[in-house]
C-alpha atoms as a PDB file:
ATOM      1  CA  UNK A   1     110.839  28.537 150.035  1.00  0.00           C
ATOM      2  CA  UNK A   2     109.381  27.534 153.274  1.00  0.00           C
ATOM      3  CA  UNK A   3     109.695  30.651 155.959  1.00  0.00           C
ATOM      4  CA  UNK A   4     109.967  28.328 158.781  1.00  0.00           C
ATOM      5  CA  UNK A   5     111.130  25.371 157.390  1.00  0.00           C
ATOM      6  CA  UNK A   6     113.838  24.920 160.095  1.00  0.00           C
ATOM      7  CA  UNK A   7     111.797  25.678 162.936  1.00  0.00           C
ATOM      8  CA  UNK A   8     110.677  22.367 163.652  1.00  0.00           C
ATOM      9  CA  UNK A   9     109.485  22.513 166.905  1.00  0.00           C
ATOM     10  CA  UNK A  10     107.652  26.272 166.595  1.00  0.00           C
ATOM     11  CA  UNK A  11     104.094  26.161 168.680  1.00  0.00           C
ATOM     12  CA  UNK A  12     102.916  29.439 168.867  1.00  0.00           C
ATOM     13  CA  UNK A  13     103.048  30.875 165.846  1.00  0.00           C
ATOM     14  CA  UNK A  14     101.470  34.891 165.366  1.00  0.00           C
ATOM     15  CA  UNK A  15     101.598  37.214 162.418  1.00  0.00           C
ATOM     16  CA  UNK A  16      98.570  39.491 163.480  1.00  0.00           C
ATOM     17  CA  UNK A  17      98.118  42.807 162.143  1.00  0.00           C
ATOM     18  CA  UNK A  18      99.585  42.843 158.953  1.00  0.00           C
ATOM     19  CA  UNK A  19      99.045  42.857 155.661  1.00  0.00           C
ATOM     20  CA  UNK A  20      98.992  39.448 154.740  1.00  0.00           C
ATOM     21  CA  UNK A  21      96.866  39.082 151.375  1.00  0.00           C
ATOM     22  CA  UNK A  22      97.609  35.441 150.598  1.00  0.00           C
ATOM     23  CA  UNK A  23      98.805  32.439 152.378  1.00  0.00           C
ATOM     24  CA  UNK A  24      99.774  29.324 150.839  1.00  0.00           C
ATOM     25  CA  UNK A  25     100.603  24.990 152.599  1.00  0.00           C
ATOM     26  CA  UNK A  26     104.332  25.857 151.643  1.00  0.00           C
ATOM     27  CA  UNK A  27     104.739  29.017 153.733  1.00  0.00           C
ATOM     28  CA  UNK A  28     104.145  26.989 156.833  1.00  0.00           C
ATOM     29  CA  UNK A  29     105.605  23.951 155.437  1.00  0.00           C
ATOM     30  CA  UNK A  30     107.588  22.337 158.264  1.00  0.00           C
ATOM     31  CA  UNK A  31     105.759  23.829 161.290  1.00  0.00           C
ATOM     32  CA  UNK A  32     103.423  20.604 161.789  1.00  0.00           C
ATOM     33  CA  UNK A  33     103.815  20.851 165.788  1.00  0.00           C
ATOM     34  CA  UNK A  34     101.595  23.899 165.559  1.00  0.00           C
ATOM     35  CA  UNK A  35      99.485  24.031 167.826  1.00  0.00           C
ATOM     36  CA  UNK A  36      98.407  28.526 167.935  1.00  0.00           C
ATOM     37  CA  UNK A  37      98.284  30.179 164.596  1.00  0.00           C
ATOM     38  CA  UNK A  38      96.869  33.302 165.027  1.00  0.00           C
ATOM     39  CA  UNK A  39      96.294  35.605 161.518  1.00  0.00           C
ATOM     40  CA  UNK A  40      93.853  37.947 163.025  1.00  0.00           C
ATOM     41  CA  UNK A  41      93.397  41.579 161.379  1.00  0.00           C
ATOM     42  CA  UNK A  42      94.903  41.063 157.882  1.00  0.00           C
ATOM     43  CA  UNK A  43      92.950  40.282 154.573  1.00  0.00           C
ATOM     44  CA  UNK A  44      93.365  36.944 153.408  1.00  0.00           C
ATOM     45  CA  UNK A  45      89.291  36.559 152.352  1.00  0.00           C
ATOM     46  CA  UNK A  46      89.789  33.467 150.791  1.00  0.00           C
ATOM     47  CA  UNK A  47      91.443  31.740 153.163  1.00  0.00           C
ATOM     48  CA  UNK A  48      88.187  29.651 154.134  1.00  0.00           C
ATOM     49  CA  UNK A  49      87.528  28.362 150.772  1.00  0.00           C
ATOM     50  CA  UNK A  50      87.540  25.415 149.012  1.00  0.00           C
ATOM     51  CA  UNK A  51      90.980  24.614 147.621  1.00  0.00           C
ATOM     52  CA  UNK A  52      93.388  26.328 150.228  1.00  0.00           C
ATOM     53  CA  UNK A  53      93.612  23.424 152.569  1.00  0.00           C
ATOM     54  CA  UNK A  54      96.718  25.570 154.744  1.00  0.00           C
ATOM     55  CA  UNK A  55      95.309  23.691 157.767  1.00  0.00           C
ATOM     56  CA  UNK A  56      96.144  20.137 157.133  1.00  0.00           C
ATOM     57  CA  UNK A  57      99.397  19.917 158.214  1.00  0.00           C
ATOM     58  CA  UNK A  58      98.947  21.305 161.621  1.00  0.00           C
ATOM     59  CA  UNK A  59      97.093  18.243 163.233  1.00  0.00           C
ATOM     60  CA  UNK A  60      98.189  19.596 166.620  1.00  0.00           C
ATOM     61  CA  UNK A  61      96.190  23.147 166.032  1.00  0.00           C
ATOM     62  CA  UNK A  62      94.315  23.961 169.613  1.00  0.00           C
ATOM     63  CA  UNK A  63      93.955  28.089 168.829  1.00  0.00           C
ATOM     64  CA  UNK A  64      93.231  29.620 165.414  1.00  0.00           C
ATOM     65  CA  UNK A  65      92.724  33.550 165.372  1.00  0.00           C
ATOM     66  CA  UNK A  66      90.987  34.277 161.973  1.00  0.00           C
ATOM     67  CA  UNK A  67      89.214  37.676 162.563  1.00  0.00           C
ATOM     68  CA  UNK A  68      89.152  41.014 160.810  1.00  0.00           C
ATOM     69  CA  UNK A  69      90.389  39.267 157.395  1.00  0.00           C
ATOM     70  CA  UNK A  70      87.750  40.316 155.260  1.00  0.00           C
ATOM     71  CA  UNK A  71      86.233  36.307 155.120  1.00  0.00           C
ATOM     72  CA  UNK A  72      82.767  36.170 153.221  1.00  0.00           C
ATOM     73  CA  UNK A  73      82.490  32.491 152.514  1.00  0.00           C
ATOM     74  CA  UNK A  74      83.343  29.366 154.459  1.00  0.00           C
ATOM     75  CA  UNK A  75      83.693  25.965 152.762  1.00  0.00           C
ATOM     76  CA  UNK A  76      81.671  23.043 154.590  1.00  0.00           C
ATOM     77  CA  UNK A  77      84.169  20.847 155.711  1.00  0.00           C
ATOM     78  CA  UNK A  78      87.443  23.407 155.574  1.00  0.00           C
ATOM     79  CA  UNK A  79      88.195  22.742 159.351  1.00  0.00           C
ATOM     80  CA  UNK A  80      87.752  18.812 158.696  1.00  0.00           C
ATOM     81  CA  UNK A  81      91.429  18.111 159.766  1.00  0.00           C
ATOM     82  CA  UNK A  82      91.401  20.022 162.963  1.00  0.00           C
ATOM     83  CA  UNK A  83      89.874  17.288 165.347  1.00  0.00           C
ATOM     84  CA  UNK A  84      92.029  18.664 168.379  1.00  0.00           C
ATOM     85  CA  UNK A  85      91.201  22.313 167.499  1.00  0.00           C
ATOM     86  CA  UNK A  86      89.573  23.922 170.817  1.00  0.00           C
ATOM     87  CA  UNK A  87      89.065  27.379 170.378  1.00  0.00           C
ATOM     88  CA  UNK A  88      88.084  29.482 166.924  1.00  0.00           C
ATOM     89  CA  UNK A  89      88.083  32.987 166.130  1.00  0.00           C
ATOM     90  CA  UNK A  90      86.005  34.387 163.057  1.00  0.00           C
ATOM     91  CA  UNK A  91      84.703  37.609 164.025  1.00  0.00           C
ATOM     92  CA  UNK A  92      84.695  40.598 162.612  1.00  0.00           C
ATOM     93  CA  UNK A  93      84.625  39.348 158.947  1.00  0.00           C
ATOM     94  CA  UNK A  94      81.618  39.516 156.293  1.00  0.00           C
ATOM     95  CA  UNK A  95      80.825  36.089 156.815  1.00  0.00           C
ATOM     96  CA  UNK A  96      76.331  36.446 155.808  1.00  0.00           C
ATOM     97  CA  UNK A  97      75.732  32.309 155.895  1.00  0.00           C
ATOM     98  CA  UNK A  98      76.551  29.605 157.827  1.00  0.00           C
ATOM     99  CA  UNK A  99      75.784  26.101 156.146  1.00  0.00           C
ATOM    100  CA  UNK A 100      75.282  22.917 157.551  1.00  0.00           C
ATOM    101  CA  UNK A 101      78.721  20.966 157.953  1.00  0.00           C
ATOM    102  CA  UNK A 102      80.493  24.051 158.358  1.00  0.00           C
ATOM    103  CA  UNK A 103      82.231  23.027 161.321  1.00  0.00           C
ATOM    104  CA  UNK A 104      82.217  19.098 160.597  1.00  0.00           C
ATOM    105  CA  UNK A 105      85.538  17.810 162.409  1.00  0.00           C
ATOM    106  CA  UNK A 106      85.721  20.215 164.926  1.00  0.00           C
ATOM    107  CA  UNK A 107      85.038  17.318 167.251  1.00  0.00           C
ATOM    108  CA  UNK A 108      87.167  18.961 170.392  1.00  0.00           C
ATOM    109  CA  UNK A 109      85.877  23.054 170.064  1.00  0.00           C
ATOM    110  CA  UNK A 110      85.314  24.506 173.312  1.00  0.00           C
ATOM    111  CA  UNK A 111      84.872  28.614 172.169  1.00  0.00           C
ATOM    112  CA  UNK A 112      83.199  29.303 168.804  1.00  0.00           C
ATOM    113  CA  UNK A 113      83.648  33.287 168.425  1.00  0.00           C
ATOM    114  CA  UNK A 114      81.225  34.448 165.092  1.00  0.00           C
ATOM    115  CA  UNK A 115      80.489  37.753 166.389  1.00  0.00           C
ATOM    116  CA  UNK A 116      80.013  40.856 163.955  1.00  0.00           C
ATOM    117  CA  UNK A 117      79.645  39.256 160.947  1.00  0.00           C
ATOM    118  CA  UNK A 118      76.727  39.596 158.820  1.00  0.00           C
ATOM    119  CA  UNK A 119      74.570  36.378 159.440  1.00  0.00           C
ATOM    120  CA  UNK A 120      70.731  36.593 159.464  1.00  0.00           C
ATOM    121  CA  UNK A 121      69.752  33.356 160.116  1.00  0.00           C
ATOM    122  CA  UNK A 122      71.151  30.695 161.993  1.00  0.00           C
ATOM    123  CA  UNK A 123      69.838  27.618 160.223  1.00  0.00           C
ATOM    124  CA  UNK A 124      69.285  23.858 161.349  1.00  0.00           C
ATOM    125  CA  UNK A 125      72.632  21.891 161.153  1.00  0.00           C
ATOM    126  CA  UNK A 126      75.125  24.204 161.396  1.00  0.00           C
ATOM    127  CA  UNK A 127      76.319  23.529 165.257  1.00  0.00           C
ATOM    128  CA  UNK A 128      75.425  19.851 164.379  1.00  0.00           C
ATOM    129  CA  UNK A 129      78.610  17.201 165.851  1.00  0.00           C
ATOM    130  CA  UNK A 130      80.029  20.666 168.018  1.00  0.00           C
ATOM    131  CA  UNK A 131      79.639  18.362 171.568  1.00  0.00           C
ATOM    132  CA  UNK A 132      81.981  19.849 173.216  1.00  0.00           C
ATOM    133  CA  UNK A 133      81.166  23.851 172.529  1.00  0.00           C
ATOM    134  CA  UNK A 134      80.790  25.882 175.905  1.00  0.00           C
ATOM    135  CA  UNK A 135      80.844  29.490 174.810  1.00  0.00           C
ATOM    136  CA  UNK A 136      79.048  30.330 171.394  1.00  0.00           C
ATOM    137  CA  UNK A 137      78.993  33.869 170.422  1.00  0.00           C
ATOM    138  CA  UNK A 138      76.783  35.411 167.664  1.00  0.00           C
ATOM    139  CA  UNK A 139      76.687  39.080 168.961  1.00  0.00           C
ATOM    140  CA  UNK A 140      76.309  41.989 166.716  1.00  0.00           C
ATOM    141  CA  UNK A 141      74.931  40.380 163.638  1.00  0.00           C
ATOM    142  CA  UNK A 142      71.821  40.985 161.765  1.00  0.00           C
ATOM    143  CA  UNK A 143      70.275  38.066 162.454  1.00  0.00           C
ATOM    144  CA  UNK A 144      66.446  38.092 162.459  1.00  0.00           C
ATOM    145  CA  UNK A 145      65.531  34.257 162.451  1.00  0.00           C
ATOM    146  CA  UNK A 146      66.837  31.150 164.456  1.00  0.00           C
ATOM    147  CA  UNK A 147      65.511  28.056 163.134  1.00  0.00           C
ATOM    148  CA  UNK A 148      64.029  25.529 165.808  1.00  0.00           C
ATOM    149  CA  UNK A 149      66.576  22.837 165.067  1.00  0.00           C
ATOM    150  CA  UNK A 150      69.650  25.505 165.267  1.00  0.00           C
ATOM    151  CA  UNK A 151      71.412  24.421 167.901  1.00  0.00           C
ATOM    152  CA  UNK A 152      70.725  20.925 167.859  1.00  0.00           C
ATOM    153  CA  UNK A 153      74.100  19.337 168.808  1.00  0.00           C
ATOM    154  CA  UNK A 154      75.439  21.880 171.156  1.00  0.00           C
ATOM    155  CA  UNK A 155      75.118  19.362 174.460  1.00  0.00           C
ATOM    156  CA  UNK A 156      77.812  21.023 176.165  1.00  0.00           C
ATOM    157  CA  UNK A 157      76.624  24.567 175.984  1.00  0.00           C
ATOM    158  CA  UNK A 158      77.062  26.895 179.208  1.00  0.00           C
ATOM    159  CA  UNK A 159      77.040  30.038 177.161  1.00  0.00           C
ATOM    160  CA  UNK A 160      75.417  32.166 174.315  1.00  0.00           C
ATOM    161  CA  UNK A 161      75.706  35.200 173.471  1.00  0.00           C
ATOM    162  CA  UNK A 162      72.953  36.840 171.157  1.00  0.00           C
ATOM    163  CA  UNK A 163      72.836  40.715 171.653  1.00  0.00           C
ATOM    164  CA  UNK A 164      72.929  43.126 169.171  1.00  0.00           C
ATOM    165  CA  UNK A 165      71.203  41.407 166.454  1.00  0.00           C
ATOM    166  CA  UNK A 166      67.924  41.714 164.789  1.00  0.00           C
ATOM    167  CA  UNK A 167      65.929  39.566 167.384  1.00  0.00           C
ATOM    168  CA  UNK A 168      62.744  40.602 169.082  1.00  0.00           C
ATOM    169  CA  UNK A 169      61.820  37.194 170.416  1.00  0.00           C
ATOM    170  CA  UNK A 170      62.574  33.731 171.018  1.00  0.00           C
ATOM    171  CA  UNK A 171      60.713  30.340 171.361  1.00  0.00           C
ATOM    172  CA  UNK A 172      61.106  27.946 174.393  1.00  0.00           C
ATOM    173  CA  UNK A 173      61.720  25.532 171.062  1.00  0.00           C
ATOM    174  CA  UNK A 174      64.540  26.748 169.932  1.00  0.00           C
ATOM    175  CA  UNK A 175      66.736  26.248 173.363  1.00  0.00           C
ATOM    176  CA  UNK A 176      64.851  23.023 174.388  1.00  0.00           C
ATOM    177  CA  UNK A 177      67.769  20.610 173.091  1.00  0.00           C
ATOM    178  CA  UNK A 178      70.204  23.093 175.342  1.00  0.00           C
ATOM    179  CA  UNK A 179      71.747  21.763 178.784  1.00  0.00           C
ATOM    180  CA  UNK A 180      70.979  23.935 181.415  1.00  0.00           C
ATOM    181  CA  UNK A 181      72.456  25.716 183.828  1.00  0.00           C
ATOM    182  CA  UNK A 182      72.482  28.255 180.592  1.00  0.00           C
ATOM    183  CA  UNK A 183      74.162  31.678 180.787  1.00  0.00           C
ATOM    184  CA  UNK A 184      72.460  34.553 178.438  1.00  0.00           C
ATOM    185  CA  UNK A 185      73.187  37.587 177.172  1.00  0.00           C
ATOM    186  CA  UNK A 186      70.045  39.425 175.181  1.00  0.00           C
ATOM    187  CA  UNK A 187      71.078  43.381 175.678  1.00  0.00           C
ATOM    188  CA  UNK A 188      74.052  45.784 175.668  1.00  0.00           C
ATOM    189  CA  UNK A 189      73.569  48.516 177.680  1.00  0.00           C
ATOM    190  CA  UNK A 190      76.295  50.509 176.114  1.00  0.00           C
ATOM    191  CA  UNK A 191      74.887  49.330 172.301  1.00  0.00           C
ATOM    192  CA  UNK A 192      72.492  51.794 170.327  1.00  0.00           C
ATOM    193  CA  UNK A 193      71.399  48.935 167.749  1.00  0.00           C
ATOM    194  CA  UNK A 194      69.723  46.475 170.328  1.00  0.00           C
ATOM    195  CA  UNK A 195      66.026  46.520 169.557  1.00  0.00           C
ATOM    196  CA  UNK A 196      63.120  46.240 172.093  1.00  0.00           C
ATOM    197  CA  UNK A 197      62.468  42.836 172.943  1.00  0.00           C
ATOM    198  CA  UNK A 198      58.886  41.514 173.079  1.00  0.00           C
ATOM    199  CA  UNK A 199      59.284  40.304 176.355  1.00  0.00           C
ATOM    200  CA  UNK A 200      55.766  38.549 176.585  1.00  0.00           C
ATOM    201  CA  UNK A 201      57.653  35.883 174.360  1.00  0.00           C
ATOM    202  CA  UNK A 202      60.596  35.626 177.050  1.00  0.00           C
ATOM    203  CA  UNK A 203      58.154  34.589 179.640  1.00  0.00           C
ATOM    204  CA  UNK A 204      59.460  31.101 179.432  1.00  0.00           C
ATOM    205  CA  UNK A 205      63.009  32.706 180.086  1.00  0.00           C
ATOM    206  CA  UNK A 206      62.023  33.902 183.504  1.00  0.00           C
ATOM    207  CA  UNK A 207      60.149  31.391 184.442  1.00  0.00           C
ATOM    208  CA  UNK A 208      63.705  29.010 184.383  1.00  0.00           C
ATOM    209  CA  UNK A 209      66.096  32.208 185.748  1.00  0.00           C
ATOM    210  CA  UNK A 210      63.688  31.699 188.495  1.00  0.00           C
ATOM    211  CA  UNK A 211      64.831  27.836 188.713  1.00  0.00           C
ATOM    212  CA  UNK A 212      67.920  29.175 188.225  1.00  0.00           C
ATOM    213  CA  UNK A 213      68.831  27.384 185.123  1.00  0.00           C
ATOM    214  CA  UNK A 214      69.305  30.299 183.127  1.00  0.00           C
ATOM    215  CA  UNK A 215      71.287  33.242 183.830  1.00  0.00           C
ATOM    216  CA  UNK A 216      72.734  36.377 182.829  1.00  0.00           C
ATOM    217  CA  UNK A 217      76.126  37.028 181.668  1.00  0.00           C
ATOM    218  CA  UNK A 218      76.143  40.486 183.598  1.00  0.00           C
ATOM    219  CA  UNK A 219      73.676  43.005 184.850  1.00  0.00           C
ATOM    220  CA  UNK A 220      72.272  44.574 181.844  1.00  0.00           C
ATOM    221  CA  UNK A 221      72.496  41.366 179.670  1.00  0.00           C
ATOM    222  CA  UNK A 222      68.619  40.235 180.044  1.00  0.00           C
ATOM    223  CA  UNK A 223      66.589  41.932 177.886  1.00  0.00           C
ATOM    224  CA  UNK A 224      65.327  45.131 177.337  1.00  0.00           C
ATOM    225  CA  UNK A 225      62.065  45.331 177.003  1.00  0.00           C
ATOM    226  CA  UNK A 226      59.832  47.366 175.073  1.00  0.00           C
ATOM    227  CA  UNK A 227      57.748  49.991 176.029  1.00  0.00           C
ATOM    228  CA  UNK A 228      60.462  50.346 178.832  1.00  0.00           C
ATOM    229  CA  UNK A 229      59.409  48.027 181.328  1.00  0.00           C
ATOM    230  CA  UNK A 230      62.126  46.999 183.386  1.00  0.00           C
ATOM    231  CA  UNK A 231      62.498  43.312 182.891  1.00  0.00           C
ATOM    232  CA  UNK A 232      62.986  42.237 186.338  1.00  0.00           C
ATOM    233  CA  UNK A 233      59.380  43.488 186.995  1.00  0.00           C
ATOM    234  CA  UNK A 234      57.854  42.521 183.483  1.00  0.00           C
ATOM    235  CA  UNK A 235      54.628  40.913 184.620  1.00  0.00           C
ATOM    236  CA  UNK A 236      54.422  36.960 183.763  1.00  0.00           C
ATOM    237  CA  UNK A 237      51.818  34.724 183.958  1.00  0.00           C
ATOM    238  CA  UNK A 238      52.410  31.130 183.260  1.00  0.00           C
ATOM    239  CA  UNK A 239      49.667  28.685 182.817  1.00  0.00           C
ATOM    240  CA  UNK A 240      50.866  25.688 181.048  1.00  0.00           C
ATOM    241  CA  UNK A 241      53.354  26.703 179.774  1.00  0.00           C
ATOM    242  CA  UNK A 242      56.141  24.119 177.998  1.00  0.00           C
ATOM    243  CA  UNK A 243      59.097  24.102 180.007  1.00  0.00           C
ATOM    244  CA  UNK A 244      62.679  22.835 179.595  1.00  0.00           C
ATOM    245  CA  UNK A 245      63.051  18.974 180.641  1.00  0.00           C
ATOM    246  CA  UNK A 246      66.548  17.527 179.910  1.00  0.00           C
ATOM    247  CA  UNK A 247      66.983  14.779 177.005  1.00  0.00           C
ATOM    248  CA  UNK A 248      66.964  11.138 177.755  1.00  0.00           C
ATOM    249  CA  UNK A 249      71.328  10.703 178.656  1.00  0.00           C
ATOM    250  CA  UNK A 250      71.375  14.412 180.118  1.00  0.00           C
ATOM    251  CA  UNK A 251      73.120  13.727 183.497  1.00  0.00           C
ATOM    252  CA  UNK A 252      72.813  18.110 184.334  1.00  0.00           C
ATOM    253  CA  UNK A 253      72.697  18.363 188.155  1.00  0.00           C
ATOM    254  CA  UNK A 254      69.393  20.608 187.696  1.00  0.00           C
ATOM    255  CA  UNK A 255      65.749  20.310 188.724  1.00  0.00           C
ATOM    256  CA  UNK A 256      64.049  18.377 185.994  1.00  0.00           C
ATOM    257  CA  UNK A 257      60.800  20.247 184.907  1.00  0.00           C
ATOM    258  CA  UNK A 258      57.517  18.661 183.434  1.00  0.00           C
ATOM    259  CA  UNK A 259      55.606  20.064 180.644  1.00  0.00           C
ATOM    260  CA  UNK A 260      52.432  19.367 182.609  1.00  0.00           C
ATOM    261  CA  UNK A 261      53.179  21.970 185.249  1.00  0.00           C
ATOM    262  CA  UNK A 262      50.695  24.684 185.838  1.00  0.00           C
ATOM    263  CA  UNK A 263      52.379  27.911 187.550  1.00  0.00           C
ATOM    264  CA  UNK A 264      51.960  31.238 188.132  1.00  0.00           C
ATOM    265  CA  UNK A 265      54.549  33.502 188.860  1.00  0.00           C
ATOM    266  CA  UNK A 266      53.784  37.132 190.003  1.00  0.00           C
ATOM    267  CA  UNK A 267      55.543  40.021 191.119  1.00  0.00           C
ATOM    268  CA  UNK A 268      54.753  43.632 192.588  1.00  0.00           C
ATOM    269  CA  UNK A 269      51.009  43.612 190.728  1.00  0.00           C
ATOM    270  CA  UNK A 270      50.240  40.360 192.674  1.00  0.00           C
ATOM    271  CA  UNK A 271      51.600  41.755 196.050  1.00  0.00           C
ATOM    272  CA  UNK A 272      47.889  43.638 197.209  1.00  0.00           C
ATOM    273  CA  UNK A 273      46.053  39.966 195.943  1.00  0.00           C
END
């Protein structure tokens, strides 16, 4: 028997914190005006696979809360119905791979939370048709690799969060289909898994926080660098160095850069010259 089956009009809907193991369509049957289901912090592992289809009849879904459930595999296509769905939680789960179409019909998501799960790679095609994403966070996986192509589709992006992952560098590449103004965050301060960053491969990084088209989510979020060089003194030269130019349709109220730009940017070694 439908639980809320006379509760017609029920919107907010949580049942966090339990010990829900299983979830079925009929349990919820009659609750299509949903529009905030949160079912963080239980174990329903499954509930991402093919063949459970619980979100169909909430059309109206804006919030789902999905973390701490134990999750491990996500069927391409399982959020297909949600087209009005703007903010997702799957953290904390044992989610290890993301593939392409995962998030096909997501075509309103504003916040994508995947922190600490186990991804290593982010591959090309996964964020493909997310538009509308601002705040993406990936924090405290294990992931070693970003393909170039990764976050091709994310046009609306303002924020990413990458720290405590396996990552000791990044290529200009791999952000160069980002908007900008672009909010970072590289390091925890308070984390004791960050590793060094190679911070001769971030040069392209502070070349644009100099811009001021990339920034930092809070003091201690740019990156630590190894051999314990302070990164707001990490010496830079740039000569021809690729820099960010906004796609053909990008309307960003931001300087646009040229690829052909020579520059060099110095700081306290350059100050006796």
């Amino acid at each position: 028997m439908p639980v809320f089956a006379e509760l017609t009009s029920l919107s907010l809907l949580s049942v966090s914190s339990n010990q829900i193991h299983s979830i079925g369509p009929e349990i919820l049957s009659g609750s299509d005006k949903l529009q905030e289901l949160y079912l963080g912090n239980n174990n329903l592992p499954a509930v991402l696979q093919s063949g459970q289809h619980i979100f169909r009849r909430f059309p109206y879904l804006r919030k789902l809360h999905l973390h701490t459930n134990q999750i491990f595999n996500i069927t391409p296509g399982v959020f297909s119905d949600l087209n009005l769905l703007e903010e997702l939680h799957i953290g904390s789960n044992r989610i290890s791979t993301l593939a392409p179409g995962t998030f096909a019909g997501l075509d309103a998501l504003t916040n994508l939370f995947v922190d600490q799960n186990k991804l290593t790679t982010i591959s090309s095609g996964v964020f493909q048709g997310l538009h509308t994403v601002e705040n993406l966070q990936l924090n405290h996986n294990s992931i070693q690799t970003i393909d170039t192509d990764a976050f091709t589709g994310l046009k609306s992006l303002r924020s990413l969060w990458l720290h405590g992952n396996r990552l000791t560098s990044l290529s200009s590449l791999t952000f160069s289909k980002l908007p900008r103004p672009l909010q970072l965050r590289l390091s925890d301060p308070s984390s004791e898994t960050d590793l060094p960053w190679n911070c001769s491969s971030l040069c392209w990084i502070k070349m644009e926080e100099t811009r001021g088209i990339i920034t930092w989510y809070s003091a201690g979020s740019e990156p630590q660098c190894g051999g314990g060089t302070p990164w707001d003194t990490f010496p830079c030269p740039f000569s021809g160095e690729k820099l960010w130019t906004p796609d053909e349709g990008d309307h960003s109220d931001v300087v646009h850069l040229r690829a052909t730009i020579t520059v060099t940017i110095c700081y306290t070694s350059c100050l006796s010259q």
